[in-house]
C-alpha atoms as a PDB file:
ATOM      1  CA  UNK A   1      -1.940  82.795   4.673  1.00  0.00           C
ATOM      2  CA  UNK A   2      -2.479  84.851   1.269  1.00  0.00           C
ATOM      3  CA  UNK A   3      -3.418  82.381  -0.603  1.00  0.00           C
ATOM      4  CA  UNK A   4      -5.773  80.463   1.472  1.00  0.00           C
ATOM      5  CA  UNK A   5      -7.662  84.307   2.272  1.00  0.00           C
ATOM      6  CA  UNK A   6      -7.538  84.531  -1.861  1.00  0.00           C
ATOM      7  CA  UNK A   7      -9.224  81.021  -2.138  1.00  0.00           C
ATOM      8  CA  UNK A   8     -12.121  82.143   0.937  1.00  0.00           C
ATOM      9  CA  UNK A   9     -12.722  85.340  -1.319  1.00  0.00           C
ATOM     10  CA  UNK A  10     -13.097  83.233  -4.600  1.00  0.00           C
ATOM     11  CA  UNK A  11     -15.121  80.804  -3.059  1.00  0.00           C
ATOM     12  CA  UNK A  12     -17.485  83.659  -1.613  1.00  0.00           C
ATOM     13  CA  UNK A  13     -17.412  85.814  -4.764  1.00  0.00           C
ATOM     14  CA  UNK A  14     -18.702  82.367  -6.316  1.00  0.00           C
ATOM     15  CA  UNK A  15     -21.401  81.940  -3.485  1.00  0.00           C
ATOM     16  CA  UNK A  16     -22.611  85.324  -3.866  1.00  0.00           C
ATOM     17  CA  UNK A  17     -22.529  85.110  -7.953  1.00  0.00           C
ATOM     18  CA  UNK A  18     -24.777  81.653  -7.424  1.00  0.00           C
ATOM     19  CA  UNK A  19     -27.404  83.915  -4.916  1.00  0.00           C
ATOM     20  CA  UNK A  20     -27.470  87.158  -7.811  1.00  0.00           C
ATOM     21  CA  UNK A  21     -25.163  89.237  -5.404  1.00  0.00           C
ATOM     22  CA  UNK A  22     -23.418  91.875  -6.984  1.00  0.00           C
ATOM     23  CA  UNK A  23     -20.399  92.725  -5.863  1.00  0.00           C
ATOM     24  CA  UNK A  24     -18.833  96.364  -6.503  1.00  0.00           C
ATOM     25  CA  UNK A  25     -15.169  97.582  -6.217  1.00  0.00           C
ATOM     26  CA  UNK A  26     -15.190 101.667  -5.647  1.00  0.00           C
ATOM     27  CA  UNK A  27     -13.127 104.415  -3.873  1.00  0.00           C
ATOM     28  CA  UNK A  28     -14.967 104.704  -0.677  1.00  0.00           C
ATOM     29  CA  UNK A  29     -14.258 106.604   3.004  1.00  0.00           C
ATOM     30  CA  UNK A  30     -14.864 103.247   4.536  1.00  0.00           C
ATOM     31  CA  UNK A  31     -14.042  99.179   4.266  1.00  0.00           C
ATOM     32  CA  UNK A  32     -17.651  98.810   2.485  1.00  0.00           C
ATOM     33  CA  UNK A  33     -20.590  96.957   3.756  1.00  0.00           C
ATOM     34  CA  UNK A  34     -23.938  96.011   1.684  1.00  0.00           C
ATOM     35  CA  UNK A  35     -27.281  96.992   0.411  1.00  0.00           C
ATOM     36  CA  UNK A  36     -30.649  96.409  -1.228  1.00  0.00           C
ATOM     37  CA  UNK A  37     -31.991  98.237  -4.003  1.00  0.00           C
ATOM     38  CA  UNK A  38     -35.222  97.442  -6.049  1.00  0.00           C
ATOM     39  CA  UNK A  39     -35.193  93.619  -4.248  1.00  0.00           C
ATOM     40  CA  UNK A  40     -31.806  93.255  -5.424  1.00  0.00           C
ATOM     41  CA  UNK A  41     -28.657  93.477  -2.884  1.00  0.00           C
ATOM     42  CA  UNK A  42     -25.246  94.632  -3.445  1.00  0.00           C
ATOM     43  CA  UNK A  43     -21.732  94.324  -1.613  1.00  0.00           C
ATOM     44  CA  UNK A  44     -19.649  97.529  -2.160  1.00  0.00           C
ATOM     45  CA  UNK A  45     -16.144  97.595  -0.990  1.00  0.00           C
ATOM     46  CA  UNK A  46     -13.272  99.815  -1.124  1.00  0.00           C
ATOM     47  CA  UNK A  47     -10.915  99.016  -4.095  1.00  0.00           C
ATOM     48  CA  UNK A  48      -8.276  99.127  -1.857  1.00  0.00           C
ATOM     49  CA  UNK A  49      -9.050  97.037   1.011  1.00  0.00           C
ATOM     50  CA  UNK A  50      -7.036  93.884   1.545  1.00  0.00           C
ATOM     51  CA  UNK A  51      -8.088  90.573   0.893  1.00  0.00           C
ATOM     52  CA  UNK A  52      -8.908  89.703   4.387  1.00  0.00           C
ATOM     53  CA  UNK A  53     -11.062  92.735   4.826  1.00  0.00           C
ATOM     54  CA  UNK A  54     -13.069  91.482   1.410  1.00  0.00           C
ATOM     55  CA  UNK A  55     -13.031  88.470   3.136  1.00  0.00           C
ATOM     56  CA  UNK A  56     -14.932  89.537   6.473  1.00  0.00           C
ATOM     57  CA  UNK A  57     -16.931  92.470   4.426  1.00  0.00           C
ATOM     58  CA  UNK A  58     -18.775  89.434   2.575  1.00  0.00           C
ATOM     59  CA  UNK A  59     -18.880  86.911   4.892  1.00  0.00           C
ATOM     60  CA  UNK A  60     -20.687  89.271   7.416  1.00  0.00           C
ATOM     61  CA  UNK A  61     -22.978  90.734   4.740  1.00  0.00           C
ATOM     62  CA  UNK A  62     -23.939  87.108   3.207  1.00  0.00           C
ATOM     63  CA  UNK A  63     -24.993  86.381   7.020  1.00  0.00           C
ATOM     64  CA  UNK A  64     -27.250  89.300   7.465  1.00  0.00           C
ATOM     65  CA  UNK A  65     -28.453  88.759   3.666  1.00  0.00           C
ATOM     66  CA  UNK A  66     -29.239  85.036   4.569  1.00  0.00           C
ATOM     67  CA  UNK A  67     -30.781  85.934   7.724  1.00  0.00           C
ATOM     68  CA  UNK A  68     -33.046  88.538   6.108  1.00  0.00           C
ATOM     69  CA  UNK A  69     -33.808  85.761   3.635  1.00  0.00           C
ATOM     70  CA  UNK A  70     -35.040  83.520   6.492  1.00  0.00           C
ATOM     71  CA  UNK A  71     -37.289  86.082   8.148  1.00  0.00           C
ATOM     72  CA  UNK A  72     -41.158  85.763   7.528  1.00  0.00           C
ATOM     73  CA  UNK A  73     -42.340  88.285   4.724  1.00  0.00           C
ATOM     74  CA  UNK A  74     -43.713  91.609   5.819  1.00  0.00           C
ATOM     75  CA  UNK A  75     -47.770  91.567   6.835  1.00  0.00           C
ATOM     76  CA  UNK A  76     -49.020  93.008   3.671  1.00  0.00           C
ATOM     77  CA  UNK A  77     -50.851  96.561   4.016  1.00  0.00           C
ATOM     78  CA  UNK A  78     -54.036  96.580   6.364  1.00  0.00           C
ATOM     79  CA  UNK A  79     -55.824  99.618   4.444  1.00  0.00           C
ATOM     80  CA  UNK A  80     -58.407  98.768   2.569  1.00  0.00           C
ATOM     81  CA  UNK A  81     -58.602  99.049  -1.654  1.00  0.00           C
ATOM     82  CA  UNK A  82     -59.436 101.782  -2.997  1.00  0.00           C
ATOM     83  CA  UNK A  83     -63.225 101.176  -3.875  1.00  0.00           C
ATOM     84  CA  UNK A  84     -63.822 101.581  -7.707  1.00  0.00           C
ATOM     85  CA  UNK A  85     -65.878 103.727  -9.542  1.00  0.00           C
ATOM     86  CA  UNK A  86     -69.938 102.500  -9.575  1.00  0.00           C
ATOM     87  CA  UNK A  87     -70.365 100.789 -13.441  1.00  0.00           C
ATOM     88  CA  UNK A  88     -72.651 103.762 -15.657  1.00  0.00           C
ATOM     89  CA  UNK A  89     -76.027 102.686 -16.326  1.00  0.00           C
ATOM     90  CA  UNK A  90     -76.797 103.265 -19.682  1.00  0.00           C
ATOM     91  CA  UNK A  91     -80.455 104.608 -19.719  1.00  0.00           C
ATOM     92  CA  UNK A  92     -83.010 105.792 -22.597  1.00  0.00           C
ATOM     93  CA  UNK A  93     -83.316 109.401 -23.074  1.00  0.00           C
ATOM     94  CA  UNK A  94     -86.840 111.126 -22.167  1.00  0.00           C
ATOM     95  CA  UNK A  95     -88.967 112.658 -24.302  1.00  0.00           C
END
């Protein structure tokens, strides 16, 4: 069972390497889970979780990543621009 949970978390570490996931290893509280930052996401997980926790941490967040993906793109802002500055006339002096 080891080894086919070690070849499910190489193929996903591959999957999320191909989509410009980041994965992260660090000393957490809990098993992990996943995030976006500047359009870019990331899948922290505890250094010390077990292979078929790594497993299940990825394979849920590539599902929530991919469903985010699939969703329409948020209605840009209604408000209009900011209206700029009217262009300075240049006129002739008076005598």
């Amino acid at each position: 069972m080891a080894l086919k949970e070690r070849e499910a978390l190489d193929r996903l570490v591959a999957r999320c390497n191909e989509k410009g996931i980041r994965i992260a290893y660090d000393d957490l509280q809990t098993e992990g889970g996943f995030c976006r930052l500047r359009d870019k996401y990331i899948i922290v997980i505890n250094r010390r979780a077990a292979t078929g926790t790594r497993v299940r941490i990825i394979t849920d967040a590539l599902t929530q990543i991919e469903t985010d993906a699939s969703r329409p793109a948020p209605v840009a802002d209604a408000t209009p621009a900011r209206a700029e500055a009217p262009a300075l006339v240049k006129t002739e002096a008076r005598p």
